[in-house]
C-alpha atoms as a PDB file:
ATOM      1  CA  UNK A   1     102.872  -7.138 140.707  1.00  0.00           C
ATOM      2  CA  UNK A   2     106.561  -6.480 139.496  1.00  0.00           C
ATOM      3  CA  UNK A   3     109.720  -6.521 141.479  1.00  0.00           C
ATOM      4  CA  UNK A   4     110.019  -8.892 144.639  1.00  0.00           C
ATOM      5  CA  UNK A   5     106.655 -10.334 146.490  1.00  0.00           C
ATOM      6  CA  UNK A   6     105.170  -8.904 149.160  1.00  0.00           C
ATOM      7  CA  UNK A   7     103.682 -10.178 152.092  1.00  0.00           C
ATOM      8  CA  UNK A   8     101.000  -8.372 153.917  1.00  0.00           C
ATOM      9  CA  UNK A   9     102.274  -7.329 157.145  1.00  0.00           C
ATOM     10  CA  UNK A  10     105.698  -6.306 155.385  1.00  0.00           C
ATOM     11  CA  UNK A  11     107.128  -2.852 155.322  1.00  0.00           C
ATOM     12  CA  UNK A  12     106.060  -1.007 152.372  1.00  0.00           C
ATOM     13  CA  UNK A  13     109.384   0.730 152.923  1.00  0.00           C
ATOM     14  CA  UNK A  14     112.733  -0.452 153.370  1.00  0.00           C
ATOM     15  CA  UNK A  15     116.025   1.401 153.502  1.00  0.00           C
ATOM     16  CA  UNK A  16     119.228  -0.466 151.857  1.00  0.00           C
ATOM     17  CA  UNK A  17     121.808   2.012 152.251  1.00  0.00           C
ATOM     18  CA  UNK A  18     123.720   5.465 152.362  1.00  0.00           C
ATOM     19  CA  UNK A  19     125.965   6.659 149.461  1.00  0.00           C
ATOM     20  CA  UNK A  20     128.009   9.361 149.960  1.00  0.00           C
ATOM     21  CA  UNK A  21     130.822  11.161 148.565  1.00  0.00           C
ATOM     22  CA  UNK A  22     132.337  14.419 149.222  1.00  0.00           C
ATOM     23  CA  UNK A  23     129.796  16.378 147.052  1.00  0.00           C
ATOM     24  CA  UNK A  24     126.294  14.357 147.823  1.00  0.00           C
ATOM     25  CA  UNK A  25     124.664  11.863 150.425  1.00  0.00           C
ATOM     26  CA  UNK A  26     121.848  10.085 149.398  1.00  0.00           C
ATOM     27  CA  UNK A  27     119.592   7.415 150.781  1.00  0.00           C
ATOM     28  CA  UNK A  28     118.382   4.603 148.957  1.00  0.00           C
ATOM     29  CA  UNK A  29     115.640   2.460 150.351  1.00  0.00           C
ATOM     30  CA  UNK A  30     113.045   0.484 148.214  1.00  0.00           C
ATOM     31  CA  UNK A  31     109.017   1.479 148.046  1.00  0.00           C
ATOM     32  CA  UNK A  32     105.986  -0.657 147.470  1.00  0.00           C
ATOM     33  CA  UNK A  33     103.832   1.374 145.516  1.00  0.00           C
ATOM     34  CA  UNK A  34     100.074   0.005 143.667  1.00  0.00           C
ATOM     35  CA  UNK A  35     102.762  -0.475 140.181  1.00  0.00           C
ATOM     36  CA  UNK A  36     104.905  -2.871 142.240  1.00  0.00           C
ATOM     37  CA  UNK A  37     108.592  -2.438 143.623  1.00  0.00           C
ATOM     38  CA  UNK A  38     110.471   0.908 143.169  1.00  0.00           C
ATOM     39  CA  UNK A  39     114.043   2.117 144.501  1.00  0.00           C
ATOM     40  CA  UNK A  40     113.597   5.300 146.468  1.00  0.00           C
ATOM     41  CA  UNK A  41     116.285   7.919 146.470  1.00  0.00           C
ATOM     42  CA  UNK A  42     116.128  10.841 148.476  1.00  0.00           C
ATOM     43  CA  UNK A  43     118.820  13.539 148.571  1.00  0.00           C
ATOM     44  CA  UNK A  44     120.052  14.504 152.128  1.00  0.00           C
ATOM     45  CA  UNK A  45     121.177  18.161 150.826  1.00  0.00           C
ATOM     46  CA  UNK A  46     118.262  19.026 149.038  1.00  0.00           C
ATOM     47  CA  UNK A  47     115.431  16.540 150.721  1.00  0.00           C
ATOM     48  CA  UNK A  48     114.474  15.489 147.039  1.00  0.00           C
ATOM     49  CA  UNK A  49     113.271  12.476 146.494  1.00  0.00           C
ATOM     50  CA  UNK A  50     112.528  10.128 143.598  1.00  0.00           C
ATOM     51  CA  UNK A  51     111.551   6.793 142.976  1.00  0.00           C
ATOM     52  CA  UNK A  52     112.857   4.449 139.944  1.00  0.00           C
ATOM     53  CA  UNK A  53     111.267   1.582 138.334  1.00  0.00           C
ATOM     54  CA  UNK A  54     113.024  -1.179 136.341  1.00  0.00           C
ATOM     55  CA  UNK A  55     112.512   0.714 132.848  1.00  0.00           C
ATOM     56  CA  UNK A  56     114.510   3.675 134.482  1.00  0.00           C
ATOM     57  CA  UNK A  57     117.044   1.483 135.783  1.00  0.00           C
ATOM     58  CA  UNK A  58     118.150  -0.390 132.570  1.00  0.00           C
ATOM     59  CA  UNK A  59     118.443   3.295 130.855  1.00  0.00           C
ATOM     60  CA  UNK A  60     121.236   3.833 133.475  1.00  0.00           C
ATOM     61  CA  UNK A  61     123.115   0.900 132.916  1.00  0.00           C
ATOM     62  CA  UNK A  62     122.786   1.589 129.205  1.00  0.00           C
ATOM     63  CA  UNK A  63     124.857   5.290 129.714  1.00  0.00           C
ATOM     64  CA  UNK A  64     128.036   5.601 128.627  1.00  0.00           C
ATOM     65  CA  UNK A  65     130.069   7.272 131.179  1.00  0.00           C
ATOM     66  CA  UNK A  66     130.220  10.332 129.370  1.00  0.00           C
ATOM     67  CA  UNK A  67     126.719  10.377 128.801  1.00  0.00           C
ATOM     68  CA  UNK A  68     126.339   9.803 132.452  1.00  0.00           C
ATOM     69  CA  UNK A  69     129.065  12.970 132.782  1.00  0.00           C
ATOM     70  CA  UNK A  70     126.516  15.291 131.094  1.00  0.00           C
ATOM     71  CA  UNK A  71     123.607  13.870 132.565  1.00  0.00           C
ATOM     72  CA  UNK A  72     125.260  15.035 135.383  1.00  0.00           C
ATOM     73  CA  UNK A  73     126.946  18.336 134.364  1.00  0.00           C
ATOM     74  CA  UNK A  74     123.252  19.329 132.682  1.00  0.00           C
ATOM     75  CA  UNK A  75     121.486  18.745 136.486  1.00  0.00           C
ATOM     76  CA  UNK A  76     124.637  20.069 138.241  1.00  0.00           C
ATOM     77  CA  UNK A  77     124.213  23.651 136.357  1.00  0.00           C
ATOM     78  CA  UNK A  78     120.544  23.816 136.550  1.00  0.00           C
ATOM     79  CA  UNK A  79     120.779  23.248 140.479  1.00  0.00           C
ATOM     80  CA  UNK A  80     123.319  25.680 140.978  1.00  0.00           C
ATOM     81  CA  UNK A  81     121.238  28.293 138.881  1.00  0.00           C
ATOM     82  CA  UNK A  82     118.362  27.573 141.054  1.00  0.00           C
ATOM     83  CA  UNK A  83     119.768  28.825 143.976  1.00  0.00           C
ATOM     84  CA  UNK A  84     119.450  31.851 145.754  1.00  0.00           C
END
């Protein structure tokens, strides 16, 4: 299994934390799943939810912040146009 050890009898679910700013809230817990640890983040506006493996994290940390800018601009739009 990847990530941290698990003991049986532990929550497959554990919560960490709240982020917010003055645009988003989201909480960030980790999840045991059958592939081994994953961060959890679920978005308190739109209830979405998504979990994150290692691979997925590294690719973060390897954005520049303007690629992390329109990584963000690009989702901002879509969500907007999605709307009603």
């Amino acid at each position: 299994m990847s990530g941290l050890a698990r003991e049986p009898g532990d929550p497959e679910e554990v919560r960490l934390c709240r982020v917010a700013c003055e645009g988003a809230a989201v909480v960030v817990s980790t999840r045991t799943t059958g592939n081994g640890l994953r961060l959890k983040l679920v978005s308190e506006r739109t209830r979405r939810q998504v979990l994150l493996d290692a691979t997925v994290l590294e690719a973060l940390c390897l954005l520049t912040p303007e690629q992390a800018t329109e990584l963000v601009r690009v989702t901002t739009e879509r969500d907007e146009a999605d709307r009603p």
